[in-house]
PDB file of N, CA and C in Angstrom:
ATOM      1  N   UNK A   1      87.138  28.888 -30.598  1.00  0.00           N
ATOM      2  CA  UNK A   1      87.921  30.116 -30.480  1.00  0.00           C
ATOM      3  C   UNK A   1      88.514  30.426 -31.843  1.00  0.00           C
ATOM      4  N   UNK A   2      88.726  31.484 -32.300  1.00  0.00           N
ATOM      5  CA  UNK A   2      88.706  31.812 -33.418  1.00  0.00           C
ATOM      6  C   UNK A   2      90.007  32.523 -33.867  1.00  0.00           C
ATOM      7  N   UNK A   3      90.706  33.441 -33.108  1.00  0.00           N
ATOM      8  CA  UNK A   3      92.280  33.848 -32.732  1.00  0.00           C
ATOM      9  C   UNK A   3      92.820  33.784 -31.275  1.00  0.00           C
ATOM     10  N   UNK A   4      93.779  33.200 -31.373  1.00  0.00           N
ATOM     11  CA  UNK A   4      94.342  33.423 -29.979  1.00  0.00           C
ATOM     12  C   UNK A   4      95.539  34.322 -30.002  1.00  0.00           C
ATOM     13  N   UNK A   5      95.794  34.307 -28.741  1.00  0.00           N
ATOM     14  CA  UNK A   5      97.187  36.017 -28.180  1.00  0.00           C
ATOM     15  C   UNK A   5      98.306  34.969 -28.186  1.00  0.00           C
ATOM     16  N   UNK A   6      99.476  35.199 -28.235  1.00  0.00           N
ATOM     17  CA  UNK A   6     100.150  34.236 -27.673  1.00  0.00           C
ATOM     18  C   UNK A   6     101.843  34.847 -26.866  1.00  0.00           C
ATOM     19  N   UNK A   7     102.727  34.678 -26.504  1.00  0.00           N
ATOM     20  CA  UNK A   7     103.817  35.001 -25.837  1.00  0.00           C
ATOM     21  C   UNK A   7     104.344  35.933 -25.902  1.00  0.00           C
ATOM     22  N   UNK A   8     103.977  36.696 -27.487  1.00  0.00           N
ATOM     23  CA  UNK A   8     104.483  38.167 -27.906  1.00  0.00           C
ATOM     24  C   UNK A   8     104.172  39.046 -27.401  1.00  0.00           C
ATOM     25  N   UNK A   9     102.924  38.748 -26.445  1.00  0.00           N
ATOM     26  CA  UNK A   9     101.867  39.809 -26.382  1.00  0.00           C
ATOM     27  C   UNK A   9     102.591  40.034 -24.923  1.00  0.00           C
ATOM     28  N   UNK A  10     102.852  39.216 -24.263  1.00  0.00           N
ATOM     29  CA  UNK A  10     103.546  39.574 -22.791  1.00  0.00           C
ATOM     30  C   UNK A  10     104.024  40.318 -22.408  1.00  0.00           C
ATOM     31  N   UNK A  11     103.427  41.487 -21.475  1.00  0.00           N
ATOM     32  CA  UNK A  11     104.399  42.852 -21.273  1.00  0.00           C
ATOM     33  C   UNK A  11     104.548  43.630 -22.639  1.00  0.00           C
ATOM     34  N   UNK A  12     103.793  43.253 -23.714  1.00  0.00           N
ATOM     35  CA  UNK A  12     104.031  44.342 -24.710  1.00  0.00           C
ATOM     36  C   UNK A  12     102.494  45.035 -24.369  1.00  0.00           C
ATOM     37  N   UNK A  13     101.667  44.612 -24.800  1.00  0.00           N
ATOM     38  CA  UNK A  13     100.124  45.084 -24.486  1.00  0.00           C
ATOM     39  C   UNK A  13     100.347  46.477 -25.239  1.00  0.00           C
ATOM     40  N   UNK A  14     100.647  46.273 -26.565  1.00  0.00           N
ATOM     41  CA  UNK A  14     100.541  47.691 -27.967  1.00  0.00           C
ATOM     42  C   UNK A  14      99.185  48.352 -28.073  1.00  0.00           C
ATOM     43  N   UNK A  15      98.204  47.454 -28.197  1.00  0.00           N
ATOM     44  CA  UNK A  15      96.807  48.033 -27.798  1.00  0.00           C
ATOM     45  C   UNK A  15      95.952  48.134 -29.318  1.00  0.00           C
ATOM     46  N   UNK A  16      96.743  48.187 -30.095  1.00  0.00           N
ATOM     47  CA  UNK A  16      96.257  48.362 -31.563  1.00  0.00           C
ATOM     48  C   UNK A  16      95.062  47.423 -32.011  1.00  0.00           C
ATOM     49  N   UNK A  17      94.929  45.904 -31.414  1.00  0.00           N
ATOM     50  CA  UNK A  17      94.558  45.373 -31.387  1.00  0.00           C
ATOM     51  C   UNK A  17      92.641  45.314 -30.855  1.00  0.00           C
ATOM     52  N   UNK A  18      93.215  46.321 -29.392  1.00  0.00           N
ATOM     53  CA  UNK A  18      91.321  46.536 -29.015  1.00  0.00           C
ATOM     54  C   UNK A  18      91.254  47.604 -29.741  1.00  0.00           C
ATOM     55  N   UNK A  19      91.630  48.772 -30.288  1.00  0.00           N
ATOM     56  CA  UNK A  19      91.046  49.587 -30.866  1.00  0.00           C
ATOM     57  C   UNK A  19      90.373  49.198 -32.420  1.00  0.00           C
ATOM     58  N   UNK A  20      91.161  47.944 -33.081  1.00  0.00           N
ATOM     59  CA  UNK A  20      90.464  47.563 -34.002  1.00  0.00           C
ATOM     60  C   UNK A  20      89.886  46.229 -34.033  1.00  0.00           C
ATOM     61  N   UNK A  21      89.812  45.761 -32.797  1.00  0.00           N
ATOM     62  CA  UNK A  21      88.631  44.658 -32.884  1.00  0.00           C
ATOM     63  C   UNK A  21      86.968  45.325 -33.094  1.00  0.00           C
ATOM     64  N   UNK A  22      86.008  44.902 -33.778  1.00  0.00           N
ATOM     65  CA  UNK A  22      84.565  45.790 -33.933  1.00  0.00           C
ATOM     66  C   UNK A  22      83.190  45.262 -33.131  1.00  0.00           C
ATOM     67  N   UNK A  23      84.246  44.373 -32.418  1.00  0.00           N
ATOM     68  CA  UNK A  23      83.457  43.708 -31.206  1.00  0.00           C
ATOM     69  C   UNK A  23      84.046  43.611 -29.864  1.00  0.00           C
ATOM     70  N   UNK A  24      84.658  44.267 -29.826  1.00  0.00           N
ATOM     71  CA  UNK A  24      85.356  44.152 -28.555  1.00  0.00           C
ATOM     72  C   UNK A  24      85.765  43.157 -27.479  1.00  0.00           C
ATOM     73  N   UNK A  25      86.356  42.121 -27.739  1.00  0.00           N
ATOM     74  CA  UNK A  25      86.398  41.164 -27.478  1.00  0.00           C
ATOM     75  C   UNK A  25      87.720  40.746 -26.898  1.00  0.00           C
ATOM     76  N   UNK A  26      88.505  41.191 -26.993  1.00  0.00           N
ATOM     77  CA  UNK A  26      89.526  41.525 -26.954  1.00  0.00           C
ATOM     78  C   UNK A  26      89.909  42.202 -25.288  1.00  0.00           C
ATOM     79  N   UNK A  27      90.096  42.175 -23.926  1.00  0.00           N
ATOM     80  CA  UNK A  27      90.418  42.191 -22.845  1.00  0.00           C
ATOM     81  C   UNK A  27      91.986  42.308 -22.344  1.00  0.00           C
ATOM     82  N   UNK A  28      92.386  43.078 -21.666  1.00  0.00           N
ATOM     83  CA  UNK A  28      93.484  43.315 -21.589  1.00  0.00           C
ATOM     84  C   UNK A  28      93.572  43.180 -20.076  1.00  0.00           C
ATOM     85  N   UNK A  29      94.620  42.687 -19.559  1.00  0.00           N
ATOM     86  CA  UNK A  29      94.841  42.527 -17.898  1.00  0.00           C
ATOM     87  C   UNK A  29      96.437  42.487 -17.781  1.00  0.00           C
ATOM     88  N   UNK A  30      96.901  42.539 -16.455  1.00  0.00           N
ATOM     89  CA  UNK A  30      98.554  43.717 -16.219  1.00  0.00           C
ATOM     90  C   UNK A  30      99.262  42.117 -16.688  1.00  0.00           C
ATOM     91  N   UNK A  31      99.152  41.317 -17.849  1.00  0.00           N
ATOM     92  CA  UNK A  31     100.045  40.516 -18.330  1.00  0.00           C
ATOM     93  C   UNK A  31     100.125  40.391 -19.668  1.00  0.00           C
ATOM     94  N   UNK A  32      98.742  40.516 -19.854  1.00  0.00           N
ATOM     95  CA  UNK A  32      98.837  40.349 -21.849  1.00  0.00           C
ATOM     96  C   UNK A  32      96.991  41.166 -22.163  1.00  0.00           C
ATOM     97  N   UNK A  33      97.453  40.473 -23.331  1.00  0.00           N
ATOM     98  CA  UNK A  33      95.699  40.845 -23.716  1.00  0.00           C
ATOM     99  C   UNK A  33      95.395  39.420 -24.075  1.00  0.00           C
ATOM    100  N   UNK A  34      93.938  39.329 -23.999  1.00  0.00           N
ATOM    101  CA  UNK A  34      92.951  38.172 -23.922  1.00  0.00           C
ATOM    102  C   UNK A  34      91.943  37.949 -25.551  1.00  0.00           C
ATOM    103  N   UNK A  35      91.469  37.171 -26.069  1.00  0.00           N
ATOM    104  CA  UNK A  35      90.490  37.157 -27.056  1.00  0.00           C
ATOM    105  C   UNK A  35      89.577  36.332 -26.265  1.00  0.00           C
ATOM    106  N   UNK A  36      87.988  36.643 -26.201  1.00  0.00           N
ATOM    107  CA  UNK A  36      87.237  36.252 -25.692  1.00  0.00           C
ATOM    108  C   UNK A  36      86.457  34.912 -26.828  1.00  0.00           C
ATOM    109  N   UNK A  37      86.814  34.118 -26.526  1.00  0.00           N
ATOM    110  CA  UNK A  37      85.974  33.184 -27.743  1.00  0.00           C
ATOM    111  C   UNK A  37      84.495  32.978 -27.920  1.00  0.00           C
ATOM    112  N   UNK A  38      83.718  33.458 -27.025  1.00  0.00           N
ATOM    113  CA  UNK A  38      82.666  33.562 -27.291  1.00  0.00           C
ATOM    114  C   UNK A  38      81.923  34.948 -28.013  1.00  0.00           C
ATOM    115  N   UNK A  39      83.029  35.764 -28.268  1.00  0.00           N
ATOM    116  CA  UNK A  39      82.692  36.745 -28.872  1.00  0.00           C
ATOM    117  C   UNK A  39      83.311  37.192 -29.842  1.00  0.00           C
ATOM    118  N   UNK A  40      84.141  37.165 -29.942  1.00  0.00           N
ATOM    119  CA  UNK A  40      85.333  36.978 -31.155  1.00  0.00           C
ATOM    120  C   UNK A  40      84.327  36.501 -32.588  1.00  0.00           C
ATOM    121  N   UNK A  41      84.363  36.726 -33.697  1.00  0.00           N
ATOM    122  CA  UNK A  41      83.425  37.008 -34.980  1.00  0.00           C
ATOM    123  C   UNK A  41      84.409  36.433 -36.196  1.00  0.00           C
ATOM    124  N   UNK A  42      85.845  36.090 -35.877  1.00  0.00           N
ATOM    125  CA  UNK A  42      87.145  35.714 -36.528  1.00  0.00           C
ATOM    126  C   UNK A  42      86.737  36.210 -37.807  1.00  0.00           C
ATOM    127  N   UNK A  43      87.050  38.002 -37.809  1.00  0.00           N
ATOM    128  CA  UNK A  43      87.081  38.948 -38.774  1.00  0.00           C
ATOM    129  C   UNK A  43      88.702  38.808 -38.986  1.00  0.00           C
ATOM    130  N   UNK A  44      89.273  38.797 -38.199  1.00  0.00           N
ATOM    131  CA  UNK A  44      90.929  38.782 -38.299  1.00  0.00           C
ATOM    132  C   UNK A  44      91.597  40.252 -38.422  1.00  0.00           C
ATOM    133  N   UNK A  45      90.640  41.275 -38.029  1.00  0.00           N
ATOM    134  CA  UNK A  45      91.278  42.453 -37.524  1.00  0.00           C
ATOM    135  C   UNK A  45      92.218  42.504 -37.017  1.00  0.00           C
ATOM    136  N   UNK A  46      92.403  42.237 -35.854  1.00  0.00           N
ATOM    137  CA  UNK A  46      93.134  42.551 -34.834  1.00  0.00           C
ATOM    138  C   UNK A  46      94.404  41.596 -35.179  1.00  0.00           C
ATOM    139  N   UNK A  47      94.651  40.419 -35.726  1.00  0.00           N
ATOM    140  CA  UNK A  47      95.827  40.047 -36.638  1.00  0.00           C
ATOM    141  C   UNK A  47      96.751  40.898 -37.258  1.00  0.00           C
ATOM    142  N   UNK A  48      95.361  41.530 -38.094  1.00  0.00           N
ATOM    143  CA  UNK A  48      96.720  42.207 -39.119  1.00  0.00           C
ATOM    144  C   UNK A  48      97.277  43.413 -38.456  1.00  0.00           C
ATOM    145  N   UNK A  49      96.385  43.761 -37.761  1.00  0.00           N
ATOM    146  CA  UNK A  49      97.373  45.314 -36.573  1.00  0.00           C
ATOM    147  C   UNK A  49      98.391  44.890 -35.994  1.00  0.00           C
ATOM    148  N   UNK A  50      98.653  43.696 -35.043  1.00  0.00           N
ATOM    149  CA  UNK A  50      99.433  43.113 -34.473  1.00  0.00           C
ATOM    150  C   UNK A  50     100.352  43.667 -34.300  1.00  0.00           C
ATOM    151  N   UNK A  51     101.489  45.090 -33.618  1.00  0.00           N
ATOM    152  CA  UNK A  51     102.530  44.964 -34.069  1.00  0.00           C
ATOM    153  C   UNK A  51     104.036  43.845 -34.206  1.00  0.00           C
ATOM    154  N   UNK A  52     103.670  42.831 -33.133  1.00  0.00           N
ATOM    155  CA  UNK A  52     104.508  42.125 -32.711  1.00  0.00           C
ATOM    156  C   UNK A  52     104.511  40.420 -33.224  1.00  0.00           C
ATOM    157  N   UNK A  53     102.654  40.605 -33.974  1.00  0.00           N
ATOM    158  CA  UNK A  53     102.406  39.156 -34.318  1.00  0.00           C
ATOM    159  C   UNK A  53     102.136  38.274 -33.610  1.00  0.00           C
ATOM    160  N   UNK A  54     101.641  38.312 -32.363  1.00  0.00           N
ATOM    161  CA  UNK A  54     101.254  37.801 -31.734  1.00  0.00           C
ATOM    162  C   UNK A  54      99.951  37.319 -31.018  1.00  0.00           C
ATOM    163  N   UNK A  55      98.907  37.235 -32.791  1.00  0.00           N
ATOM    164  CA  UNK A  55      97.763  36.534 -32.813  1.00  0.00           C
ATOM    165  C   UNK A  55      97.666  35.739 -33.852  1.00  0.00           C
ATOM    166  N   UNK A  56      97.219  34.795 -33.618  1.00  0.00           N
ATOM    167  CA  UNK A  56      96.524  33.396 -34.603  1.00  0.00           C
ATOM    168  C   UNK A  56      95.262  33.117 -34.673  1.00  0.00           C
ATOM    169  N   UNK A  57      95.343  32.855 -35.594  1.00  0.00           N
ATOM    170  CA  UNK A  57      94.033  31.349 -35.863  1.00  0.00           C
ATOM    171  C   UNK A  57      94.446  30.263 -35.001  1.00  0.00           C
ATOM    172  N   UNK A  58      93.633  29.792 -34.260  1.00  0.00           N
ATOM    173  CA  UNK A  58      93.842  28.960 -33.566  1.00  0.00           C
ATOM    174  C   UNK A  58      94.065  27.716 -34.016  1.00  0.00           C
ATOM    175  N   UNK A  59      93.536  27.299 -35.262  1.00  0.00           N
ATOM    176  CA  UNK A  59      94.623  26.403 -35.646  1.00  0.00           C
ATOM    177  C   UNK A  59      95.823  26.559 -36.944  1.00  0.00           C
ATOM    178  N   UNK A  60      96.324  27.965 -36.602  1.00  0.00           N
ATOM    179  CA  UNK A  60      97.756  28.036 -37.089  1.00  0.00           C
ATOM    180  C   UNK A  60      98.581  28.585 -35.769  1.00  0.00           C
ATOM    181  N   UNK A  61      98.144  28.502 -34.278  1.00  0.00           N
ATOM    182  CA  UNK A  61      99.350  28.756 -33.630  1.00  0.00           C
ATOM    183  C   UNK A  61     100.498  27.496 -33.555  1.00  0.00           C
ATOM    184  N   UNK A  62     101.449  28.464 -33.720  1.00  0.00           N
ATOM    185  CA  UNK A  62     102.962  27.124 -33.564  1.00  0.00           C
ATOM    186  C   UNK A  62     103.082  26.353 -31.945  1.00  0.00           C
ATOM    187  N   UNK A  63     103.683  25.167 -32.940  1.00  0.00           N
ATOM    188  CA  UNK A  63     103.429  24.317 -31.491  1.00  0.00           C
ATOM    189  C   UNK A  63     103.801  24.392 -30.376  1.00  0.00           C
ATOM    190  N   UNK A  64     105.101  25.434 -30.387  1.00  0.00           N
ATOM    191  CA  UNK A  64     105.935  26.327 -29.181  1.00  0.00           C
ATOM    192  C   UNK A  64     104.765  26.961 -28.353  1.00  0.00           C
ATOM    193  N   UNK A  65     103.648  27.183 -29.224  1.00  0.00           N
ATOM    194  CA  UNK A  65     102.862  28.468 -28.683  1.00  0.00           C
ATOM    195  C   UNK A  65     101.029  27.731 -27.840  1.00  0.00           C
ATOM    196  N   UNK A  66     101.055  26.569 -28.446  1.00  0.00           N
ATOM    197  CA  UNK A  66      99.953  25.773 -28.008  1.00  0.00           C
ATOM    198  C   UNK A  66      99.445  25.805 -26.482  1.00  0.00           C
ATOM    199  N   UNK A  67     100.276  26.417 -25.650  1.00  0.00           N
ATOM    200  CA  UNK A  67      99.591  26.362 -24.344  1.00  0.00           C
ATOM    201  C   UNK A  67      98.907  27.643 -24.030  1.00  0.00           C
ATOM    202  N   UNK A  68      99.051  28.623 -25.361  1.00  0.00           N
ATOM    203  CA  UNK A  68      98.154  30.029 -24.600  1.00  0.00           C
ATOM    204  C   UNK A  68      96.690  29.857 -25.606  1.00  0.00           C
ATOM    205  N   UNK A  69      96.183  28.657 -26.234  1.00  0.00           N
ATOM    206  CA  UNK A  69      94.918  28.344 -26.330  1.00  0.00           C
ATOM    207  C   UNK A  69      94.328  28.290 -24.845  1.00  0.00           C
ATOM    208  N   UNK A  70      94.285  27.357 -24.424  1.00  0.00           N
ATOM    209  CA  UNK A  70      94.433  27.332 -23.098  1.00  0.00           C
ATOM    210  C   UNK A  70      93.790  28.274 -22.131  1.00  0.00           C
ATOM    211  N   UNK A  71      95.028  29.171 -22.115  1.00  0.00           N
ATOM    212  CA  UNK A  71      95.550  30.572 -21.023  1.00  0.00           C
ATOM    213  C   UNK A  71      94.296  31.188 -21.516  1.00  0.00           C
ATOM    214  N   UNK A  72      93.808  31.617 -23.245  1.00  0.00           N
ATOM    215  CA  UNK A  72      93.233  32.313 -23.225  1.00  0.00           C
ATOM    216  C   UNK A  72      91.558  31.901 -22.626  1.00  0.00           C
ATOM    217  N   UNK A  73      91.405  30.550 -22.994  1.00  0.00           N
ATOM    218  CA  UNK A  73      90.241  29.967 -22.320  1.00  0.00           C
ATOM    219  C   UNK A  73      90.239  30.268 -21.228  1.00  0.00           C
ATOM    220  N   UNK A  74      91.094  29.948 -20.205  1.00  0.00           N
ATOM    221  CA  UNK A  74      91.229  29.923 -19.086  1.00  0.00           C
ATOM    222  C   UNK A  74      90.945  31.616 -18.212  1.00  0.00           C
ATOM    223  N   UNK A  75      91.685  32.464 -19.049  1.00  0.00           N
ATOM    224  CA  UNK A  75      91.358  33.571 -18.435  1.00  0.00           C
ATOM    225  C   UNK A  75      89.848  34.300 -18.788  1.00  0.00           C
ATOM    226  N   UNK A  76      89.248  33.636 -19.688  1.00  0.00           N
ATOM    227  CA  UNK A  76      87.392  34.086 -19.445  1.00  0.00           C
ATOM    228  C   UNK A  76      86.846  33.030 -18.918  1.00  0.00           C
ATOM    229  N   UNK A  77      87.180  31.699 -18.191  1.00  0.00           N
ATOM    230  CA  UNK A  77      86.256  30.949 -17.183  1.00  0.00           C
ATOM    231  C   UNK A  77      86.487  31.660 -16.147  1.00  0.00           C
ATOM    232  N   UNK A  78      87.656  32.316 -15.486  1.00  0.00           N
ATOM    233  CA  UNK A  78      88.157  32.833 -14.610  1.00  0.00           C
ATOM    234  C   UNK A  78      87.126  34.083 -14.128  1.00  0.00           C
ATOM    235  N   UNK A  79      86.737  34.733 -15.148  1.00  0.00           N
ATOM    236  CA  UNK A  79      85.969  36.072 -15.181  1.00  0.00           C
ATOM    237  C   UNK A  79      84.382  35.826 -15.201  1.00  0.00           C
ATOM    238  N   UNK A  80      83.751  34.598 -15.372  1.00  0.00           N
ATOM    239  CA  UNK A  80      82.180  34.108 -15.374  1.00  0.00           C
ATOM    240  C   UNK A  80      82.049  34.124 -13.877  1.00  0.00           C
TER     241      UNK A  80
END
């Protein structure tokens, strides 16, 4: 996985993010938005739009934030 969403994104869902991902990868559902890791290209678009900052490199999320690696896995096994 290449960026993950993490706690910021909760109930904010700004959107800036799918409009500039160039792969669309990026999934949004009534809690947050999602990065799909199998499709994700870790261009780091959708980082720098962020308004809230609430995407990483997956290995620079803070350790507060380590369980929405996870969440985000979890919510595309959910969807296969």
């Amino acid at each position: 996985m290449a960026f993950v969403i993490t706690s910021a994104c909760e109930n904010e869902k700004a959107g800036e993010c799918i409009e500039t991902c160039p792969v669309d990868c990026i999934v949004e559902d009534q809690k947050q938005m999602y990065i799909d890791p199998d499709v994700c290209i870790d261009c780091g678009a959708c980082e720098a739009v962020c308004p809230v900052e609430a995407i990483y490199p997956e290995d620079e999320v803070p350790e507060s934030e380590q369980k929405y690696i996870q969440i985000n896995r979890d919510f595309f096994k959910s969807r296969s």
